[in-house]
C-alpha atoms as a PDB file:
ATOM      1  CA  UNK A   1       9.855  32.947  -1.675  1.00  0.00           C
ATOM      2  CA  UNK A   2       7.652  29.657  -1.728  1.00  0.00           C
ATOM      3  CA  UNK A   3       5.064  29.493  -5.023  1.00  0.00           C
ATOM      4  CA  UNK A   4       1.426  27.568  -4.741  1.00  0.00           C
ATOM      5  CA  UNK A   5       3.120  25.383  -7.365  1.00  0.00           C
ATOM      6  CA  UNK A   6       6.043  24.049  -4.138  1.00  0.00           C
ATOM      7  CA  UNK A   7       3.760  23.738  -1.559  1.00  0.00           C
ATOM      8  CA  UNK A   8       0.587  22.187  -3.284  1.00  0.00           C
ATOM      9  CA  UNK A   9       3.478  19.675  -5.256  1.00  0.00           C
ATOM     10  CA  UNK A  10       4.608  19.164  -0.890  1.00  0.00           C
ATOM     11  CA  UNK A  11       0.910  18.328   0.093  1.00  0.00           C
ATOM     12  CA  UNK A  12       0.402  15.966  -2.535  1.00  0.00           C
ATOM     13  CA  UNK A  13       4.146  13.917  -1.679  1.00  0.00           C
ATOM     14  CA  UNK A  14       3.886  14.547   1.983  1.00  0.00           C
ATOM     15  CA  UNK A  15      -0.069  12.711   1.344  1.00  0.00           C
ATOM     16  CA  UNK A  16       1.543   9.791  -0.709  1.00  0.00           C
ATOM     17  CA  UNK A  17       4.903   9.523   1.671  1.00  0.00           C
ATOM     18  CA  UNK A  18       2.498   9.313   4.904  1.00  0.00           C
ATOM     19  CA  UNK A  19       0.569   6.619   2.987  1.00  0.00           C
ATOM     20  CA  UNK A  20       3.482   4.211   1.244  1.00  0.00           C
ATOM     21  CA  UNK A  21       5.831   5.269   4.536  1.00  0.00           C
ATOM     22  CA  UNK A  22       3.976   2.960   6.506  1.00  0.00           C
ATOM     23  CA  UNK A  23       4.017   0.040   3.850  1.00  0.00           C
ATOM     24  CA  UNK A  24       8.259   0.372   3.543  1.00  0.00           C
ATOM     25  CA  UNK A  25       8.979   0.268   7.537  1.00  0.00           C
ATOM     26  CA  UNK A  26       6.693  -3.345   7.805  1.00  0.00           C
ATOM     27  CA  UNK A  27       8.600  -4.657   4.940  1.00  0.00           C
ATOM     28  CA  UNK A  28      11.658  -4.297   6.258  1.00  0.00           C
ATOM     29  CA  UNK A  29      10.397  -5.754   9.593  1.00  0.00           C
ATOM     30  CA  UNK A  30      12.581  -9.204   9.622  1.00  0.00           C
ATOM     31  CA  UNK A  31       9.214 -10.858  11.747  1.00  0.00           C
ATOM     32  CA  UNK A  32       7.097  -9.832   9.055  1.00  0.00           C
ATOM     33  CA  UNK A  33       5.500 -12.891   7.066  1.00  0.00           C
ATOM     34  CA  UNK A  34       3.989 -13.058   3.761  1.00  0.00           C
ATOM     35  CA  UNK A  35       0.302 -12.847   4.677  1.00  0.00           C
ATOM     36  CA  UNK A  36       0.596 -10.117   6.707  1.00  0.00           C
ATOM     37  CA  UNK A  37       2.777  -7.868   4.123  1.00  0.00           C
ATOM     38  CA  UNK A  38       0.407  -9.095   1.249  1.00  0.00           C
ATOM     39  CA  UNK A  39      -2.247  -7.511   3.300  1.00  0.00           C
ATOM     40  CA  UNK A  40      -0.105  -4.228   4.194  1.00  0.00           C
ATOM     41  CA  UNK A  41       0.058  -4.040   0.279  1.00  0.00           C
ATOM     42  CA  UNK A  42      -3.341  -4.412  -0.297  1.00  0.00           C
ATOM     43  CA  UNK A  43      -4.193  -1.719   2.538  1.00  0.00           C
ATOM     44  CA  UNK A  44      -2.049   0.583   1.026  1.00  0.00           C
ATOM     45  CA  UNK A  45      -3.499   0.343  -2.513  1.00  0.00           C
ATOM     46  CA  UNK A  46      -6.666   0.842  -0.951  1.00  0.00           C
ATOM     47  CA  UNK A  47      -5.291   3.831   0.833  1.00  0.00           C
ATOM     48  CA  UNK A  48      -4.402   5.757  -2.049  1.00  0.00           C
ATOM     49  CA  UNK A  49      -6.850   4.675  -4.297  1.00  0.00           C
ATOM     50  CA  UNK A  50      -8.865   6.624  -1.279  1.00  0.00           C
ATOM     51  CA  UNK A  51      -7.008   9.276  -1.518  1.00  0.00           C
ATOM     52  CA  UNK A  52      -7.572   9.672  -5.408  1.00  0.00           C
ATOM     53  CA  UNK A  53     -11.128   9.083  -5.373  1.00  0.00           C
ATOM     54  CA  UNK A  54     -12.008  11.156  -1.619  1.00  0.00           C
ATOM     55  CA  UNK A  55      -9.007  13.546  -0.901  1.00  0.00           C
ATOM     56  CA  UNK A  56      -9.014  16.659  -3.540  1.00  0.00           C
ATOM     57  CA  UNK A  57     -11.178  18.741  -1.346  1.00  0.00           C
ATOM     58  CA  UNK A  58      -9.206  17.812   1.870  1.00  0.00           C
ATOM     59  CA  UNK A  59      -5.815  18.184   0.174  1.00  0.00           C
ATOM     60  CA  UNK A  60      -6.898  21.926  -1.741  1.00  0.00           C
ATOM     61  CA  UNK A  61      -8.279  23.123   1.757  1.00  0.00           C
ATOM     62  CA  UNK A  62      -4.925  21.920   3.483  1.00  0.00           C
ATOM     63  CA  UNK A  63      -2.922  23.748   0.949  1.00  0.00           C
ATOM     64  CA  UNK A  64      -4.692  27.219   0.729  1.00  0.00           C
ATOM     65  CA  UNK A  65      -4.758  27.430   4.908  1.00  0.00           C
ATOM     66  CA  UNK A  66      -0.845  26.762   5.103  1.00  0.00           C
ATOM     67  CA  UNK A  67      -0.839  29.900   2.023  1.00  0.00           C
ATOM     68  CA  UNK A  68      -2.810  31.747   3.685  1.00  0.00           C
ATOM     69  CA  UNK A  69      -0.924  31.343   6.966  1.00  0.00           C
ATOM     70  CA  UNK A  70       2.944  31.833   5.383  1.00  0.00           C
ATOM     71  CA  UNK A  71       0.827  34.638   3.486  1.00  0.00           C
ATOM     72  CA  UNK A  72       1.558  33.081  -0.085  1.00  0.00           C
ATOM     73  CA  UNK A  73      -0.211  34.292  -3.644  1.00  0.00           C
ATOM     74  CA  UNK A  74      -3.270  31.561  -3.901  1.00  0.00           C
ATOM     75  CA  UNK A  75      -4.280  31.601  -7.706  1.00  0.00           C
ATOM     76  CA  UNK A  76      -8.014  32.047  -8.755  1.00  0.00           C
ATOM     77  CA  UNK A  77      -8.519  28.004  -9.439  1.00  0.00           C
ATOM     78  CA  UNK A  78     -11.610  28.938 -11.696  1.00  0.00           C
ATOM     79  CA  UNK A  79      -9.902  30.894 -14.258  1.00  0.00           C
ATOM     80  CA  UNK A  80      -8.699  29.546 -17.340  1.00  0.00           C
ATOM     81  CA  UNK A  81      -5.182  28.009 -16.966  1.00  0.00           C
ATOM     82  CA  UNK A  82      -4.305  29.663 -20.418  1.00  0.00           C
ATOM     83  CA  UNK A  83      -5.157  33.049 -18.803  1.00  0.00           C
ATOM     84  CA  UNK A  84      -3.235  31.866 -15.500  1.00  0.00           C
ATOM     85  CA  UNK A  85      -0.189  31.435 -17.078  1.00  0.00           C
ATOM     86  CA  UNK A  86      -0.142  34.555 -19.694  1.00  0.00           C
ATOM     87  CA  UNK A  87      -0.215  31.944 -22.768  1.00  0.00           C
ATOM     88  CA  UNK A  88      -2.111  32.937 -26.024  1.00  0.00           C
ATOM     89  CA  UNK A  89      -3.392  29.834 -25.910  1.00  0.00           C
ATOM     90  CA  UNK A  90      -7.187  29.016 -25.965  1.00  0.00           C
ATOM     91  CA  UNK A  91      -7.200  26.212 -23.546  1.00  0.00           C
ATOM     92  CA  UNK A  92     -10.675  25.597 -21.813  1.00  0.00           C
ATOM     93  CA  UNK A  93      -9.026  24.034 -18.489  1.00  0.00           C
ATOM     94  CA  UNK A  94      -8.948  25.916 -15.126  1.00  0.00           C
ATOM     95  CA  UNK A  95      -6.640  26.553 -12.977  1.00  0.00           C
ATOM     96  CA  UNK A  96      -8.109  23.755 -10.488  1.00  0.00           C
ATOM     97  CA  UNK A  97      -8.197  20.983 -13.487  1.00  0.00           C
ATOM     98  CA  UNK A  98      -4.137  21.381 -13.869  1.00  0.00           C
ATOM     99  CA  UNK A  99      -3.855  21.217  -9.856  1.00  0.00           C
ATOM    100  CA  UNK A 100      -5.976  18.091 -10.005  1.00  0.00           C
ATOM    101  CA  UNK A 101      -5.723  16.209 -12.863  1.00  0.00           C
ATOM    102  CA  UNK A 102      -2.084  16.656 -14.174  1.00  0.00           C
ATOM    103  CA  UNK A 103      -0.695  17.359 -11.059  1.00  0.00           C
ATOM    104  CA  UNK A 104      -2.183  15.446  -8.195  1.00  0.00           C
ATOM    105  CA  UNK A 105      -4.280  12.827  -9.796  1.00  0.00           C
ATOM    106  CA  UNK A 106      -1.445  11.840 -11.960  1.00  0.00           C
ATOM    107  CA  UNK A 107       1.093  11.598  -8.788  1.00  0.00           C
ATOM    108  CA  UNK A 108      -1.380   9.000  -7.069  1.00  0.00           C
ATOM    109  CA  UNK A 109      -1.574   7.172 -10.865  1.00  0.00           C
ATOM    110  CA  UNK A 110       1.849   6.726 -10.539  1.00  0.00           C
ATOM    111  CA  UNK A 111       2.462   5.614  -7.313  1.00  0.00           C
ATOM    112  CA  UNK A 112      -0.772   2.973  -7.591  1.00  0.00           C
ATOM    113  CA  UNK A 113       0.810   2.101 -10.977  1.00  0.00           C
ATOM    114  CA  UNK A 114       3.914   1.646  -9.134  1.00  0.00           C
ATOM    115  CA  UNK A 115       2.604  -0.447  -6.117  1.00  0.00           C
ATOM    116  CA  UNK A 116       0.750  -2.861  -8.967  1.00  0.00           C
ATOM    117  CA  UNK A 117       3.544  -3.082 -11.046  1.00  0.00           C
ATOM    118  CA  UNK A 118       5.239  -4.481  -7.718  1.00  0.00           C
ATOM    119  CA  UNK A 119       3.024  -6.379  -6.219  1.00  0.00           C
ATOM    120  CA  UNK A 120       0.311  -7.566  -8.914  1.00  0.00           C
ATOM    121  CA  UNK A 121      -2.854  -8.941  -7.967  1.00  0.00           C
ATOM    122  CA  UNK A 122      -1.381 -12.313 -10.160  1.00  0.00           C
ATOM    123  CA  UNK A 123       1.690 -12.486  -7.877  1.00  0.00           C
ATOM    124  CA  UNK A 124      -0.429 -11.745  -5.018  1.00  0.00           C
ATOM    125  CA  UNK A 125      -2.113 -14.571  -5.185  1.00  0.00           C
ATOM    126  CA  UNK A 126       0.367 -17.186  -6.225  1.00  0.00           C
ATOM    127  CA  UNK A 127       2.732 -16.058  -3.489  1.00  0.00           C
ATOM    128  CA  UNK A 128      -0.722 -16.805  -1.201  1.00  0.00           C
ATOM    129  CA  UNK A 129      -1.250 -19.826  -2.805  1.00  0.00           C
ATOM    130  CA  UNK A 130       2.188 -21.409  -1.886  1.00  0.00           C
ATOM    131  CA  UNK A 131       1.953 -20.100   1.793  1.00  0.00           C
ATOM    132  CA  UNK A 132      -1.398 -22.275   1.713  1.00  0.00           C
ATOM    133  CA  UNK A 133       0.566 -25.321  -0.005  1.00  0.00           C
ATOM    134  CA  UNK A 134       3.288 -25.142   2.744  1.00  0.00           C
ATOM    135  CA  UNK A 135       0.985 -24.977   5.445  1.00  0.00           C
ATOM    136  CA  UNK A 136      -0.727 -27.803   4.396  1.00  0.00           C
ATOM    137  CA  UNK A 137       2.523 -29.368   3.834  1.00  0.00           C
ATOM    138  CA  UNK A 138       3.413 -28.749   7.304  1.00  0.00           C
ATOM    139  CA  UNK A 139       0.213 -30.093   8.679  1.00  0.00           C
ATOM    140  CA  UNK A 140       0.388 -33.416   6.958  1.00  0.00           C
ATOM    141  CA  UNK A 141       4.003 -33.508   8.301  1.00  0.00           C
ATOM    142  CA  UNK A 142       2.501 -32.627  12.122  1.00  0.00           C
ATOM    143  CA  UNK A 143      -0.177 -35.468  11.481  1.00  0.00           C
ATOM    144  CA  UNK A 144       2.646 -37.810   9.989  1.00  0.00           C
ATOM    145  CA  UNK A 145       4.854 -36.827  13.302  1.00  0.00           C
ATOM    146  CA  UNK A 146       1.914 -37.420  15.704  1.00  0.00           C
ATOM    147  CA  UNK A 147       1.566 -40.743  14.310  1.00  0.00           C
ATOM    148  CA  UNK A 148       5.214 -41.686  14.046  1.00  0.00           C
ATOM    149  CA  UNK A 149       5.300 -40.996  17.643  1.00  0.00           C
ATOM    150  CA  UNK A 150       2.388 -42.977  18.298  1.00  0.00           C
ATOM    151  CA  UNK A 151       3.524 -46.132  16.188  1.00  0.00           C
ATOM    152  CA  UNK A 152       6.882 -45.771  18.672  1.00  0.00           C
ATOM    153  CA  UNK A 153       4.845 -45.424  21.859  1.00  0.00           C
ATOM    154  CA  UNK A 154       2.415 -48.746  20.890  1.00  0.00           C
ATOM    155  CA  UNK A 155       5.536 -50.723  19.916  1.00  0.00           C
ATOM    156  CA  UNK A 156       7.529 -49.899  22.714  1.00  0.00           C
ATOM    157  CA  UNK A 157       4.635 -50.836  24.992  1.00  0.00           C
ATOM    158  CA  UNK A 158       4.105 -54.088  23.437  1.00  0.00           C
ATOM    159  CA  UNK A 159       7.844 -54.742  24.051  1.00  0.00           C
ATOM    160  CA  UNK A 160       7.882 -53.805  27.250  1.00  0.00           C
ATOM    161  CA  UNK A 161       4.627 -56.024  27.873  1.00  0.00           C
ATOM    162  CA  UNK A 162       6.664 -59.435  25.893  1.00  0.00           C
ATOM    163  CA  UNK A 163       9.280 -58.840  28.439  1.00  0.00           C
ATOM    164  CA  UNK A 164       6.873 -59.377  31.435  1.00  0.00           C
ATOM    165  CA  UNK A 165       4.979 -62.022  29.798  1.00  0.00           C
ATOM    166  CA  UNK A 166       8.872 -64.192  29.184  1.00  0.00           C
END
């Protein structure tokens, strides 16, 4: 028999999985280059910082229809979680602030703290500074090339011309 507890804890992973899912299968992409996979890293922290600020209500709803369907127990969310859970406790939280804040909000936390810990903003940017150095490495090289070439061209045109004038 499947609690609230297993299938709200499933909604919340299968939430984060869709989300960080999507980041993992472009990083192992061998064509992928930095700037683009900096930016999948970025839209993914966005992503589930969206989720922690915007997706309670969407999540909760999702979770009490697929109860309701398998015909699972839904707890009262506005009751005390003290009285939820038969403790003697006097705790003033509900039912709703233990789904939310120490279940689902810190899950999110996590993961976020896990992407930054990662992929810092600091590293972000130093790994987008050198792409910018070697491209502007490679462009004085292109320029340096384009002359080179044209340095060859003029010379071997003025040797060519000495020949006709001899």
């Amino acid at each position: 028999m499947m609690s609230f507890d297993f299938v709200f804890i499933l909604h919340v992973m299968k939430e984060l999985m869709g989300i960080t899912n999507l980041l993992c299968k472009k990083l192992q992409q061998k064509s992928q280059d930095i700037v683009n996979a900096m930016d999948d890293v970025a839209t993914t922290k966005k992503l589930i910082q969206n989720l922690r600020d915007h997706g309670w209500s969407s999540l909760i709803s999702d979770v009490t229809s697929f109860c309701k369907k398998q015909d699972i127990a839904i707890p009262d969310l506005n009751v005390f979680y003290a009285y939820y859970i038969r403790s003697r406790a006097q705790n003033e939280l509900t039912v709703e602030h233990h789904y939310r804040y120490d279940i689902f909000t810190v899950a999110v936390d996590q993961q976020l703290h896990e992407l930054n810990s990662r992929f810092s903003e600091q590293a972000t940017d130093f790994l987008f500074c050198v792409l910018l150095w070697i491209l502007r490495i490679r462009s004085v090289h292109s320029k340096l090339m384009m002359c080179a070439c044209w340095l060859q061209s003029s010379i071997l045109l003025i040797s060519q011309n000495k020949k006709w004038l001899i």
